[in-house]
C-alpha atoms as a PDB file:
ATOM      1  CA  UNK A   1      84.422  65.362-126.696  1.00  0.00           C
ATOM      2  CA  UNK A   2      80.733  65.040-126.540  1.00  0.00           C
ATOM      3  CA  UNK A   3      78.427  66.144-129.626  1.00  0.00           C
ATOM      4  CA  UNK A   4      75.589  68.573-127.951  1.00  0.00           C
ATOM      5  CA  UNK A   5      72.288  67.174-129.106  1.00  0.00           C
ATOM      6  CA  UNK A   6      70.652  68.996-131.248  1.00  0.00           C
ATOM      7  CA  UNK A   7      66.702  69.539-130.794  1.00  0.00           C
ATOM      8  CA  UNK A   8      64.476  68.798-133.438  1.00  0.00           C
ATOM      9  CA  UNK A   9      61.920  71.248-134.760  1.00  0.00           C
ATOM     10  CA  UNK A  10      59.155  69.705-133.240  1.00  0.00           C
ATOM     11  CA  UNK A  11      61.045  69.651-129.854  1.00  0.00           C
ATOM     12  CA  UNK A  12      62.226  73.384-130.142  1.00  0.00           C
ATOM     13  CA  UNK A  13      58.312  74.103-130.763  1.00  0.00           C
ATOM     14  CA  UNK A  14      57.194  72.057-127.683  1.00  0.00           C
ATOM     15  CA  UNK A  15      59.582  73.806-125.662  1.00  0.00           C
ATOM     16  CA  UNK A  16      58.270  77.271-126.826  1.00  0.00           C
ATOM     17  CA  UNK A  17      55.302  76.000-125.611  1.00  0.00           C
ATOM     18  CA  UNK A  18      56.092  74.411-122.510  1.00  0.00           C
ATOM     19  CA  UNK A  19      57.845  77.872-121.795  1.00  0.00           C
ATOM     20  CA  UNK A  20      55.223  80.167-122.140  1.00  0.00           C
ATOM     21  CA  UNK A  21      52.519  78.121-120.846  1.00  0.00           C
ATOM     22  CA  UNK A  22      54.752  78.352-117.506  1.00  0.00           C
ATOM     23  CA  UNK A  23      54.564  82.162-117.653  1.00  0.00           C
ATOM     24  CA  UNK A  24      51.305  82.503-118.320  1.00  0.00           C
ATOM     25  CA  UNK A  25      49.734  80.034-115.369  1.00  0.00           C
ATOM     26  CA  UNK A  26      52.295  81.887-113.062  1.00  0.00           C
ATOM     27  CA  UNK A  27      51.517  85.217-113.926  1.00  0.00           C
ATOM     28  CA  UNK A  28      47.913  85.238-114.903  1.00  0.00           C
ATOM     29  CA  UNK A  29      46.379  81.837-113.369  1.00  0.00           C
ATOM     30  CA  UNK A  30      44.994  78.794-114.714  1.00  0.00           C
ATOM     31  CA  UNK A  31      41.375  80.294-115.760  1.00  0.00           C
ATOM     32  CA  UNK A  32      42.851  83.067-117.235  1.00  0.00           C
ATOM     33  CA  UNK A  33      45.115  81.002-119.299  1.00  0.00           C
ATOM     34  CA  UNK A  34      43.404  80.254-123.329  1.00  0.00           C
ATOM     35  CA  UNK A  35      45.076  77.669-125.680  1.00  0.00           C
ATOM     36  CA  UNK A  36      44.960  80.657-128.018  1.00  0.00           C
ATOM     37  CA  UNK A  37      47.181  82.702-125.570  1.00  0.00           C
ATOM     38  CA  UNK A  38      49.808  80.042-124.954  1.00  0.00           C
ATOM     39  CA  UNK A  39      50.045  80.006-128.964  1.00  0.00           C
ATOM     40  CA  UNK A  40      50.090  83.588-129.020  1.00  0.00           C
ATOM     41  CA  UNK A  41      53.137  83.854-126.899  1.00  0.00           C
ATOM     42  CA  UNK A  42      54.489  80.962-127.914  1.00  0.00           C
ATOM     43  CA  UNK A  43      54.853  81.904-131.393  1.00  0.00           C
ATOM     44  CA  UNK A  44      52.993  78.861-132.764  1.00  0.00           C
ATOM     45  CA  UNK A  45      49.650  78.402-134.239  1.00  0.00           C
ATOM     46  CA  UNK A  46      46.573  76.857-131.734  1.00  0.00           C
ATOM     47  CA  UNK A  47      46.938  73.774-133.961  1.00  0.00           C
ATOM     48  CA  UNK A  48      50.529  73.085-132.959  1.00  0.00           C
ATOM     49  CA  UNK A  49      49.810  73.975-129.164  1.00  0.00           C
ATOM     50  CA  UNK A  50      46.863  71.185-129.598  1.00  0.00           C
ATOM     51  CA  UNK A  51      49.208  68.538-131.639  1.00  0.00           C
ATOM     52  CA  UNK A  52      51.659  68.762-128.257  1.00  0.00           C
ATOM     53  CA  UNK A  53      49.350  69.381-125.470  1.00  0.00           C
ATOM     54  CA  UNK A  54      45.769  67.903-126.091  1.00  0.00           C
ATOM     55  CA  UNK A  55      44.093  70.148-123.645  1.00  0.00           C
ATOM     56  CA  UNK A  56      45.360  72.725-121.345  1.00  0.00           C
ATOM     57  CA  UNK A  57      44.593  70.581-118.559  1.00  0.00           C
ATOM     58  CA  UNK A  58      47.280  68.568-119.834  1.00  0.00           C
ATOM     59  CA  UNK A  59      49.561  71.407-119.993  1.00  0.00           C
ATOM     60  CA  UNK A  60      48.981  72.732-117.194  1.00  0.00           C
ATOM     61  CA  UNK A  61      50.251  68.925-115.472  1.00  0.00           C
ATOM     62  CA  UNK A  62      53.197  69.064-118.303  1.00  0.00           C
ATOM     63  CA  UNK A  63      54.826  72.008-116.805  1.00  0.00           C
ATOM     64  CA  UNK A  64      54.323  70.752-113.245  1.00  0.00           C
ATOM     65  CA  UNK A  65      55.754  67.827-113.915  1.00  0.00           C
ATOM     66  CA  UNK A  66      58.767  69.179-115.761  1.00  0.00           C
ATOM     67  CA  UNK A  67      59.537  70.705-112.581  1.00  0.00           C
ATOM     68  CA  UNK A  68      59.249  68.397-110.649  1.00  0.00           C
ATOM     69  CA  UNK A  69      60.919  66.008-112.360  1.00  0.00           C
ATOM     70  CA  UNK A  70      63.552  68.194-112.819  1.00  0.00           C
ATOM     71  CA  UNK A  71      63.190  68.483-108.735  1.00  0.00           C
ATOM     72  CA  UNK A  72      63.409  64.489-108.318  1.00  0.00           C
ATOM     73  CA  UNK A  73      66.543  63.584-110.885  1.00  0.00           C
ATOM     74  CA  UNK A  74      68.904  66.020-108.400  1.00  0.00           C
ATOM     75  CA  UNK A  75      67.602  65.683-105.082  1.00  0.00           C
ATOM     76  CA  UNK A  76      69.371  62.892-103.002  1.00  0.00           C
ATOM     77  CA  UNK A  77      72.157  60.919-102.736  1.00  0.00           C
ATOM     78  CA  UNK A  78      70.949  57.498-102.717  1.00  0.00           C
ATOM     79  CA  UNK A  79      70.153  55.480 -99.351  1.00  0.00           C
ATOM     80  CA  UNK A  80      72.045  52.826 -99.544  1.00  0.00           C
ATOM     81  CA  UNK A  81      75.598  55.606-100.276  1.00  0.00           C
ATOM     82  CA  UNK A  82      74.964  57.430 -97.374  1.00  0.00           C
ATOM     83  CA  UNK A  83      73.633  57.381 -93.852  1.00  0.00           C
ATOM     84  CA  UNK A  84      70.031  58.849 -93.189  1.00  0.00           C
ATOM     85  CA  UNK A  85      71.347  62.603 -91.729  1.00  0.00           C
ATOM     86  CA  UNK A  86      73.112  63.291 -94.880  1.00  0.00           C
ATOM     87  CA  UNK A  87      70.442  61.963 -97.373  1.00  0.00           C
ATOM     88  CA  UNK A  88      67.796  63.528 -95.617  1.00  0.00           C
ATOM     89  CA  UNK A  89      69.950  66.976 -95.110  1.00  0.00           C
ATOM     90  CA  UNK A  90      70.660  67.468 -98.837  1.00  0.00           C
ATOM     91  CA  UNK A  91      66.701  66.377 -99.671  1.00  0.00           C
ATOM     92  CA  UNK A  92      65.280  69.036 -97.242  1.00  0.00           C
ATOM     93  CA  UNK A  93      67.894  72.052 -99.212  1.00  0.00           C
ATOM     94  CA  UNK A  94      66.989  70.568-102.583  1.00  0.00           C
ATOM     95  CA  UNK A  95      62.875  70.517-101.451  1.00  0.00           C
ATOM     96  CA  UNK A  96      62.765  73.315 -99.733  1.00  0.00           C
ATOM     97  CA  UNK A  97      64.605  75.226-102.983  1.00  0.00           C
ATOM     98  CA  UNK A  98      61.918  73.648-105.245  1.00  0.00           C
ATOM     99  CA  UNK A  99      59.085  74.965-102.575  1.00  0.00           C
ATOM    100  CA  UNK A 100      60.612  78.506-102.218  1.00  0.00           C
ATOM    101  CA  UNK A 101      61.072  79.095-106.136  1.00  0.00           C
ATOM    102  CA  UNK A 102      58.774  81.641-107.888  1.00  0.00           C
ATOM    103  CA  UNK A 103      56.976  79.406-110.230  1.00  0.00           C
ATOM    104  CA  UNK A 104      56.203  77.071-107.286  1.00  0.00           C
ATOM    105  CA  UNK A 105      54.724  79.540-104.940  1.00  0.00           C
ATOM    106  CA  UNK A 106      52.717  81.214-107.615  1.00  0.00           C
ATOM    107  CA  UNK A 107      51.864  77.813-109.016  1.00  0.00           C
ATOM    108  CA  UNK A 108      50.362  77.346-105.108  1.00  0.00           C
ATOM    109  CA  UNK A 109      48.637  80.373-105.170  1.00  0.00           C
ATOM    110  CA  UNK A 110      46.646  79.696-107.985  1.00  0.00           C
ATOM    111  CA  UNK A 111      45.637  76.404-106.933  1.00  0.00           C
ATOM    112  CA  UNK A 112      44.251  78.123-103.767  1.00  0.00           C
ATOM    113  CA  UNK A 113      42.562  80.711-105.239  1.00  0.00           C
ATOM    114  CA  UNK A 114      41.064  78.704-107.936  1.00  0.00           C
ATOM    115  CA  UNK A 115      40.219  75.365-105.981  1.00  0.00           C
ATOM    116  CA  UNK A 116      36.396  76.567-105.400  1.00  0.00           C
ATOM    117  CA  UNK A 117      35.905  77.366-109.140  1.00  0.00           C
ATOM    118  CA  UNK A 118      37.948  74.507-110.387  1.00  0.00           C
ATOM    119  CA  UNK A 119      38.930  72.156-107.935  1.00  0.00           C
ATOM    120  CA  UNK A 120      40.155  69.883-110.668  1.00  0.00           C
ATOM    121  CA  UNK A 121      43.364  72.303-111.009  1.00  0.00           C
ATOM    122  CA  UNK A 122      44.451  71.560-107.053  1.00  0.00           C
ATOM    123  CA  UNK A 123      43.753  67.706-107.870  1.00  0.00           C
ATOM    124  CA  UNK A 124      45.949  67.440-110.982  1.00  0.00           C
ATOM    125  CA  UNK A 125      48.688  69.726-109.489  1.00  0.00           C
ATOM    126  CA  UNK A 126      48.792  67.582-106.138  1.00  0.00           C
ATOM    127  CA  UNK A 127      49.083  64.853-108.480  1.00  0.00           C
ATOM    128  CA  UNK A 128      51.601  65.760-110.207  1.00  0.00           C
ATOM    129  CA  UNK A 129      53.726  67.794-107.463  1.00  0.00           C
ATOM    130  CA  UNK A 130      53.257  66.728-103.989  1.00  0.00           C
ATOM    131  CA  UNK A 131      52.311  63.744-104.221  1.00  0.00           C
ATOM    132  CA  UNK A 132      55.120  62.378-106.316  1.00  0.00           C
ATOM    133  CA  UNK A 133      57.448  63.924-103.719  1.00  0.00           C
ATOM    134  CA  UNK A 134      55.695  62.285-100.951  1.00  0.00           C
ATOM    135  CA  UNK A 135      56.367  58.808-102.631  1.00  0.00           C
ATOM    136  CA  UNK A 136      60.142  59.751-103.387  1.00  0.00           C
ATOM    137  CA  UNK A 137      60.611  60.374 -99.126  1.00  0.00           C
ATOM    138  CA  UNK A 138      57.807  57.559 -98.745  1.00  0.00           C
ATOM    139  CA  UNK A 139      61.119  55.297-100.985  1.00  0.00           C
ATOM    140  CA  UNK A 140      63.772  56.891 -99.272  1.00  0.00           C
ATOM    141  CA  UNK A 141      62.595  56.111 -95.923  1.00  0.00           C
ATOM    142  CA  UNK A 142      61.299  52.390 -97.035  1.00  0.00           C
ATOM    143  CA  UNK A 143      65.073  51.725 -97.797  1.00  0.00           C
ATOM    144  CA  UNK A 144      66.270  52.520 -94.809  1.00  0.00           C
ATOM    145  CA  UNK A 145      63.729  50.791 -93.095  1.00  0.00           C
ATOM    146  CA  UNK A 146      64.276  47.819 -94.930  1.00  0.00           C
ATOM    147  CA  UNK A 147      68.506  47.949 -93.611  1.00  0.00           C
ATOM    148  CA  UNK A 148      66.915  48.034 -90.466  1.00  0.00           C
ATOM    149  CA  UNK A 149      68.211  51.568 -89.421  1.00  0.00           C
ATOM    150  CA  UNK A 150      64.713  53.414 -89.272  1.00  0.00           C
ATOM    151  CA  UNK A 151      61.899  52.066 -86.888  1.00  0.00           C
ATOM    152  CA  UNK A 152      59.180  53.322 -89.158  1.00  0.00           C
ATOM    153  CA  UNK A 153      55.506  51.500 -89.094  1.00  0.00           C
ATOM    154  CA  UNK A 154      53.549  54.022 -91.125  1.00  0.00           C
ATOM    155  CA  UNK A 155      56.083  55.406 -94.152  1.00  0.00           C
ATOM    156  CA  UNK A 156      53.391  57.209 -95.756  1.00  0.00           C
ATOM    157  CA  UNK A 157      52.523  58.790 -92.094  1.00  0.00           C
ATOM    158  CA  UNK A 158      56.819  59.328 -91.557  1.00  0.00           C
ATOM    159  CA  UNK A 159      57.152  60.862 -95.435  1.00  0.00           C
ATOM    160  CA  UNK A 160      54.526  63.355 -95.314  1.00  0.00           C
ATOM    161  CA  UNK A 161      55.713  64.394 -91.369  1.00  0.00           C
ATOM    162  CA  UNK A 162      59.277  65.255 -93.050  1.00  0.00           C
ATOM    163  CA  UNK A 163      58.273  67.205 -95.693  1.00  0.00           C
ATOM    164  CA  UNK A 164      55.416  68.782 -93.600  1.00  0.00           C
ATOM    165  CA  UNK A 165      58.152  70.122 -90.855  1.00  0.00           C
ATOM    166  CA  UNK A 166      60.747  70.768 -93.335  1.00  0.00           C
ATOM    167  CA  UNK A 167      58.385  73.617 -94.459  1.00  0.00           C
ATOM    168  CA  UNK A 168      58.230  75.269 -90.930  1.00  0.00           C
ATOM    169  CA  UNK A 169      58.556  78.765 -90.329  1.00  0.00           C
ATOM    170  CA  UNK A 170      60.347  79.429 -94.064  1.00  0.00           C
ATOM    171  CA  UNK A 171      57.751  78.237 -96.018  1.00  0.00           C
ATOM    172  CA  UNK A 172      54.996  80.475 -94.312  1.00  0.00           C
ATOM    173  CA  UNK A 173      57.575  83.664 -94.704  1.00  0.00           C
ATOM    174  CA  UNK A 174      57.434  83.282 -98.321  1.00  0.00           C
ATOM    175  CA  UNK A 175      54.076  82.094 -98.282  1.00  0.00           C
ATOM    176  CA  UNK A 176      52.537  85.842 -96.369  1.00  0.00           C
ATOM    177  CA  UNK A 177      54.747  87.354 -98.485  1.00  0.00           C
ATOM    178  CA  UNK A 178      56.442  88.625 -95.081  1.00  0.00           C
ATOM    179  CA  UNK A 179      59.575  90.766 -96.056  1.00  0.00           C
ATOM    180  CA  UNK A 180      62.326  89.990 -93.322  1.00  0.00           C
ATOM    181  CA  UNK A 181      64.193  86.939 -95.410  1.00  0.00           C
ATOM    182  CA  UNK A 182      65.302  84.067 -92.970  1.00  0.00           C
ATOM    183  CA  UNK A 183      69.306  84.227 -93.044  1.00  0.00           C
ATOM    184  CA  UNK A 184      70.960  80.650 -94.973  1.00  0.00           C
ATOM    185  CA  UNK A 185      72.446  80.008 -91.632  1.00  0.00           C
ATOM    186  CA  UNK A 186      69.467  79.966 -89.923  1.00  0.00           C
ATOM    187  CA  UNK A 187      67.751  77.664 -92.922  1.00  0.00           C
ATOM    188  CA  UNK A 188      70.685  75.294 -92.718  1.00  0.00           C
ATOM    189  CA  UNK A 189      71.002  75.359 -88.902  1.00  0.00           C
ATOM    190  CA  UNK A 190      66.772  74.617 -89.089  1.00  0.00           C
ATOM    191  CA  UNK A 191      67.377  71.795 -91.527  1.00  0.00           C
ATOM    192  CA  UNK A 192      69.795  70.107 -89.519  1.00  0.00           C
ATOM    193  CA  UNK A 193      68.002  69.907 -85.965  1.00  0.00           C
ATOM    194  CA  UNK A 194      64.788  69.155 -87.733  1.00  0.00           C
ATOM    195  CA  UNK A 195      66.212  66.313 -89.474  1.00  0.00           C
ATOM    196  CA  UNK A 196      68.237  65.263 -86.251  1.00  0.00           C
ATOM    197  CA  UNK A 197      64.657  65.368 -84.216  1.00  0.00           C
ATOM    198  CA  UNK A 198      62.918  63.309 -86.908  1.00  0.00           C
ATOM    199  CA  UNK A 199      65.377  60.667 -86.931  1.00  0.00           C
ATOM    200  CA  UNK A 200      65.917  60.513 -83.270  1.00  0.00           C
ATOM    201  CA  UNK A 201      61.901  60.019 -83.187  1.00  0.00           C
ATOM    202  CA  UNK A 202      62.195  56.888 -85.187  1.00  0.00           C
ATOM    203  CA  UNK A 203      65.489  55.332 -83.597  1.00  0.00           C
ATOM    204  CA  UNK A 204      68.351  56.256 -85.365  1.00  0.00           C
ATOM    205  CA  UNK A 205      70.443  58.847 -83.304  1.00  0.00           C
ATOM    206  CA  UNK A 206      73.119  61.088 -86.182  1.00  0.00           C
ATOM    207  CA  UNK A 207      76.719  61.071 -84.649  1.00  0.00           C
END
């Protein structure tokens, strides 16, 4: 039987942290957001906040990256157990979950509110986010080309197409805040015949 691990003080504090900095960014934006507020509702002193994080720049990338990492570790199968439909099926559900959460869409919104103001926010959270994903399809689809199954000459151009049409129509729903949901069906049914028309567009044709 495995022994839970146990957090450490210092790891329960960072987590407070981590926690409430994520609130606060989503609710109130990054401006808006003091040091001495995430310590506030974190329940730790501005000193400890500063020890972790060592500027809320910083935090602000920490809890992006959390989530996305979080995003990357269960997204795919890998390439080289299973054929390019399949992979690319279960990335567009796991991307498109990441993309449609709450703390992702407000996490957006503040980065296009705030870009003229501080247009260092949209550059670390493209950073962080988007572009990491980008290099994770940019991999997925390098493998493939490699096995010679994908005819791909640009797979920077190829990666950023995917993700870019995997959006589509469900993306801008959430985005306008438009309040007839898209049915599950119809997002699975999308998913499939979008990922069927990208591969066919670069040679492989799904069975």
């Amino acid at each position: 039987m495995a022994i839970p691990k146990v957090r450490s003080k210092s790891e329960e504090k960072r987590q407070q942290i981590y926690d409430a900095a994520s609130k606060l960014f989503c609710d109130n934006g990054f401006a808006a957001t003091s040091m001495d507020l995430v310590a506030k509702n974190a329940g730790v002193s501005k000193q400890t906040v500063y020890s972790h994080f060592g500027s809320k720049d910083e935090l602000f990338v920490a809890t992006i990256t959390a989530r996305c990492e979080e995003f990357l570790s269960t997204s795919t199968a890998s390439p080289k157990d299973s054929d390019p439909y399949t992979t690319l099926c279960q990335y567009a559900e796991h991307f498109l979950a990441l993309l449609l959460s709450p703390e992702a869409l407000a996490i957006h919104r503040i980065c296009i509110n705030e870009s003229t103001s501080y247009p260092h926010v949209s550059r670390l959270f493209y950073k962080a986010g988007p572009e990491r994903v980008i290099a994770e399809v940019r991999d997925i689809l390098a493998e493939y080309k490699q096995q010679n199954i994908l005819a791909i000459d640009d797979i920077h151009t190829a990666a950023t197409q995917f993700l870019s049409v995997i959006k589509g129509e469900i993306w801008m729903h959430k985005e306008y805040n438009i309040e007839k949901p898209i049915s599950m069906d119809k997002v699975t049914l999308y998913i499939q015949n979008t990922v069927r028309h990208f591969l066919v567009g670069y040679g492989y044709h799904p069975a």
